[in-house]
N, C-alpha and C. Protein backbone atom coordinates (compact mmCIF):
# COMPACT_ATOMS: atom_id res chain seq x y z
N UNK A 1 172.36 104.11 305.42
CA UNK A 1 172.76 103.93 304.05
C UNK A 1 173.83 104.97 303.75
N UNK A 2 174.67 104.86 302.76
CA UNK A 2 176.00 105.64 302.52
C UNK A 2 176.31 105.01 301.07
N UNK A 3 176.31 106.22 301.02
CA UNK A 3 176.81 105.47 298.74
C UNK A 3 178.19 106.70 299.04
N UNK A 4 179.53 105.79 298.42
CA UNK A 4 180.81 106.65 298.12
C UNK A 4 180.52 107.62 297.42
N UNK A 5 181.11 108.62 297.79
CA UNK A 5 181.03 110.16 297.43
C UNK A 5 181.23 110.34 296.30
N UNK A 6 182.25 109.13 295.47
CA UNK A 6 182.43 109.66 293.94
C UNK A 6 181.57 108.65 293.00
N UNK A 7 180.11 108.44 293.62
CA UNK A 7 179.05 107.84 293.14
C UNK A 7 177.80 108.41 293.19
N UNK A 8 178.11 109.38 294.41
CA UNK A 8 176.96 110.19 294.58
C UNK A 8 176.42 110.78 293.44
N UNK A 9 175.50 110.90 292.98
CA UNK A 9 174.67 112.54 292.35
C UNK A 9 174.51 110.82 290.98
N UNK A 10 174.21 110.05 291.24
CA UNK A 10 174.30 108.96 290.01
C UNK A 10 173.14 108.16 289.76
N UNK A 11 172.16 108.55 291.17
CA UNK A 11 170.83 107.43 291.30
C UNK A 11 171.19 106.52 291.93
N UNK A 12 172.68 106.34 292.42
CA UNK A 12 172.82 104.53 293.36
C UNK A 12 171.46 104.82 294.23
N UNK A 13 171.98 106.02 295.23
CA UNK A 13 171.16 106.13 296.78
C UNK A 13 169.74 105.78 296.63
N UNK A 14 168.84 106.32 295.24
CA UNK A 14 167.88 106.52 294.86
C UNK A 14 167.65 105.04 294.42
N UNK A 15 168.07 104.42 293.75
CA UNK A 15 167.89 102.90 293.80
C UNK A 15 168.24 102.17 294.54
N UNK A 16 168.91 102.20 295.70
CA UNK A 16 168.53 101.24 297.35
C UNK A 16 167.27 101.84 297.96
N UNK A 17 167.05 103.00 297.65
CA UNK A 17 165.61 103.10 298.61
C UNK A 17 164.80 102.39 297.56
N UNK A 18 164.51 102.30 296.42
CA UNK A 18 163.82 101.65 295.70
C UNK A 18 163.45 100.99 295.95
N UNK A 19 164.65 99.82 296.13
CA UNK A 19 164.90 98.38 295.92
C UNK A 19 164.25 98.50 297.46
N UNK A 20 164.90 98.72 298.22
CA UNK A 20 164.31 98.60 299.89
C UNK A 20 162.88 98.93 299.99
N UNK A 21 162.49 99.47 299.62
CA UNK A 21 160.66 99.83 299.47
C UNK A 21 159.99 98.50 298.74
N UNK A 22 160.30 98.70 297.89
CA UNK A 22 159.58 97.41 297.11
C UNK A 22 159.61 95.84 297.94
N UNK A 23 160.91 95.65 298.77
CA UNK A 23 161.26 94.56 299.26
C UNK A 23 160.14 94.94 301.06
N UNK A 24 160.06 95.96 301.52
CA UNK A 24 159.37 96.44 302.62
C UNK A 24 157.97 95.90 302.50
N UNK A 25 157.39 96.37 301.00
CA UNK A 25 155.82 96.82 300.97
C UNK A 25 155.45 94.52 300.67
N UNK A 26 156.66 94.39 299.97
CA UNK A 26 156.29 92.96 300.00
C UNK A 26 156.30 91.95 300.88
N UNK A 27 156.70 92.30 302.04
CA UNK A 27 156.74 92.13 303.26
C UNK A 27 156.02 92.63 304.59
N UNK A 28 155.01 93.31 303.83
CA UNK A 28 153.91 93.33 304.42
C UNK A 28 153.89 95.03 305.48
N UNK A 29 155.13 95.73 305.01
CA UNK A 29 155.35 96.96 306.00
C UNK A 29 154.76 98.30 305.05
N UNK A 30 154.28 99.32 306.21
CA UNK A 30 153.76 100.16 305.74
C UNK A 30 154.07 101.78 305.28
N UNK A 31 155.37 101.82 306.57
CA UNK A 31 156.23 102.50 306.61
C UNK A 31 157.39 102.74 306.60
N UNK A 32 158.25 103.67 305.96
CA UNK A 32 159.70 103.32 306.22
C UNK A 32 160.76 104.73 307.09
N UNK A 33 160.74 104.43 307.87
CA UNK A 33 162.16 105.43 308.85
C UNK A 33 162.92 105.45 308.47
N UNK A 34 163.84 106.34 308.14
CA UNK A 34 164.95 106.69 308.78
C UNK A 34 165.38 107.90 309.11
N UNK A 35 167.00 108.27 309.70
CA UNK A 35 167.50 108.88 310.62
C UNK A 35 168.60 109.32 310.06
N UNK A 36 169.14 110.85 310.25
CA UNK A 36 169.84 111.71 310.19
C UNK A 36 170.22 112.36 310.75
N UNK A 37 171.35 112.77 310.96
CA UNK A 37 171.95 114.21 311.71
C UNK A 37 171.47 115.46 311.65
N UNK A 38 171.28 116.68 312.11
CA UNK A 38 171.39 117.54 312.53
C UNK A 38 172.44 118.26 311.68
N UNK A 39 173.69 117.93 311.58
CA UNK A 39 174.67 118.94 311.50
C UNK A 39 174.45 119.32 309.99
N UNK A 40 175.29 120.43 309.41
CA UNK A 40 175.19 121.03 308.27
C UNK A 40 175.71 120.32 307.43
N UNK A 41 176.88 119.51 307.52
CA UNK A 41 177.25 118.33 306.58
C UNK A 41 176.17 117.66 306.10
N UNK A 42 174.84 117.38 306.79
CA UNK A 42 173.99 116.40 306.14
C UNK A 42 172.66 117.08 305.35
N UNK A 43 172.72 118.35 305.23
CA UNK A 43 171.83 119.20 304.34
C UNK A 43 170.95 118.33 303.52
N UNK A 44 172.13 118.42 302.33
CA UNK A 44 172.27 117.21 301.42
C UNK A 44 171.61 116.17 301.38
N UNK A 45 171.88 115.08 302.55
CA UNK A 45 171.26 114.26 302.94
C UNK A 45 169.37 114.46 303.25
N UNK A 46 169.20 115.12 303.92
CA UNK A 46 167.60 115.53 304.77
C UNK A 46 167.49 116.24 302.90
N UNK A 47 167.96 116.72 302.55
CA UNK A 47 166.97 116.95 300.56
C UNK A 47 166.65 115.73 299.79
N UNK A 48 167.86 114.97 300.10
CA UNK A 48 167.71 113.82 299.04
C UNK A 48 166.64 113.12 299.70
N UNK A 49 166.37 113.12 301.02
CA UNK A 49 165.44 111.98 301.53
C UNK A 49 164.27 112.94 301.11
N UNK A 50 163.64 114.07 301.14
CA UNK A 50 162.59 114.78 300.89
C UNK A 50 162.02 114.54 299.76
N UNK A 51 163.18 115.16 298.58
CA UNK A 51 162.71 115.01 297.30
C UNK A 51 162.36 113.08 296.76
N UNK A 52 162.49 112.06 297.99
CA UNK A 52 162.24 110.79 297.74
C UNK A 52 160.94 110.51 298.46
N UNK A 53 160.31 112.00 298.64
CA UNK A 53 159.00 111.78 299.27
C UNK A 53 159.10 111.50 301.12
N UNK A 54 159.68 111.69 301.94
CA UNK A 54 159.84 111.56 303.07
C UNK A 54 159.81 113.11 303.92
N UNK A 55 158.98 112.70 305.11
CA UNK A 55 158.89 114.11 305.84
C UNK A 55 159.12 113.81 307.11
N UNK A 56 159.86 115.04 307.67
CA UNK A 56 160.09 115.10 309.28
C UNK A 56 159.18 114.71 310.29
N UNK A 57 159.74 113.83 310.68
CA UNK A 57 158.81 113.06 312.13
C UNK A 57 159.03 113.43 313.24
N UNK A 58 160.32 113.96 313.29
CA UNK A 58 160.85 114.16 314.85
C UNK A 58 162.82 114.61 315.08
N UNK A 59 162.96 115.40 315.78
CA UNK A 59 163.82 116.03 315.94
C UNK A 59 164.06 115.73 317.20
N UNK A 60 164.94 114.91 317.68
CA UNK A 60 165.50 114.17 318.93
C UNK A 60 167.17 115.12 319.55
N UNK A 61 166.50 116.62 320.38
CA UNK A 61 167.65 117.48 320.60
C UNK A 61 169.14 116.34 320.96
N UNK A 62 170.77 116.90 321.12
CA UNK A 62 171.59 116.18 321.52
C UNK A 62 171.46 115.36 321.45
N UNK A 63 170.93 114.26 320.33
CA UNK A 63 170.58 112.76 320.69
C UNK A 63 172.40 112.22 320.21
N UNK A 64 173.13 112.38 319.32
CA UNK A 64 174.57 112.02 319.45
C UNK A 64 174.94 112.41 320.34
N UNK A 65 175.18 113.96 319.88
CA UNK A 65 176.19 114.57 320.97
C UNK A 65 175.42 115.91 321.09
N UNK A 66 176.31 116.78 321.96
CA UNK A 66 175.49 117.95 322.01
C UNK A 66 176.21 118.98 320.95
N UNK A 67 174.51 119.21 320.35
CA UNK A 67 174.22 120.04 319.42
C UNK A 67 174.18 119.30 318.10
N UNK A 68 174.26 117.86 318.02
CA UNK A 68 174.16 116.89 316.99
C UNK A 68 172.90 116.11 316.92
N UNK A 69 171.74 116.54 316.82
CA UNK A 69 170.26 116.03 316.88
C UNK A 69 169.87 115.25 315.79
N UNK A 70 169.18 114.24 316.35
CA UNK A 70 168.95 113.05 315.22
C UNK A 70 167.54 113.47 314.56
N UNK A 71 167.63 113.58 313.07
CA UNK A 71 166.33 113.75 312.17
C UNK A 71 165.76 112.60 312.19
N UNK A 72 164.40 112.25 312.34
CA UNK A 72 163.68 111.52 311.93
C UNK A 72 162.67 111.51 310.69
N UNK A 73 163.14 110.84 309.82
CA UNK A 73 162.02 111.36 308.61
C UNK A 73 160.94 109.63 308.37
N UNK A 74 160.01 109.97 307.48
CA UNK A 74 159.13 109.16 307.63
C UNK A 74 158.37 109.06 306.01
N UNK A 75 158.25 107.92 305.74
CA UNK A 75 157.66 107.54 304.26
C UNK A 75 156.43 107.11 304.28
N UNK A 76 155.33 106.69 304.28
CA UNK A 76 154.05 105.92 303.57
C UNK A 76 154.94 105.03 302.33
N UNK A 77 154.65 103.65 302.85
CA UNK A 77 155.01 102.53 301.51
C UNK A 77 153.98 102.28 300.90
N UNK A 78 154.02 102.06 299.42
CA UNK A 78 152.78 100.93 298.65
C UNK A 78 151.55 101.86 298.86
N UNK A 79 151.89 103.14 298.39
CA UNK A 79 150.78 104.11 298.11
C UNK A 79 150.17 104.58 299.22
C-alpha cells in the first residue's frame, strides 16, 4: 500500500486498512500481514502500522538487499 505523500498525515492509509479488514474478516480471514523495509526511510511506516494495532512477526535479515531487511508485522482481524 502507498498513499501520495501530499495525502499522507490525512487518514487515506488509515482508511484502506479499514476498508481491507472489514472486507478480510468478511471473508472469512483471521489475520492480516504485511511487510516493510528495514531502512530508516520507513520509520514512519513500521509507526503507522503499530499505532493501527499491528506487531512484529519477523525480521527477514538482507531479504531485498543487503542491509535492507523485510519487517513483518501481523494483525488479529474481527476481534
Amino acid at each position: 500500500m502507498a498513499v501520495d505523500p501530499a495525502r499522507q498525515n490525512e487518514g487515506v492509509g488509515t482508511a484502506l486498512i479499514a476498508e481491507l479488514a472489514t472486507r478480510l474478516v468478511t471473508a472469512g480471514n483471521r489475520v492480516l500481514i504485511v511487510e516493510t523495509s528495514s531502512l530508516e526511510g520507513y520509520t514512519a511506516t513500521q509507526a503507522f502500522y503499530a499505532a493501527l494495532g499491528f506487531t512484529r512477526e519477523a525480521r527477514i535479515r538482507d531479504f531485498y538487499e543487503d542491509g535492507n531487511d523485510k519487517i513483518v508485522l501481523w494483525k488479529r482481524l474481527g476481534g
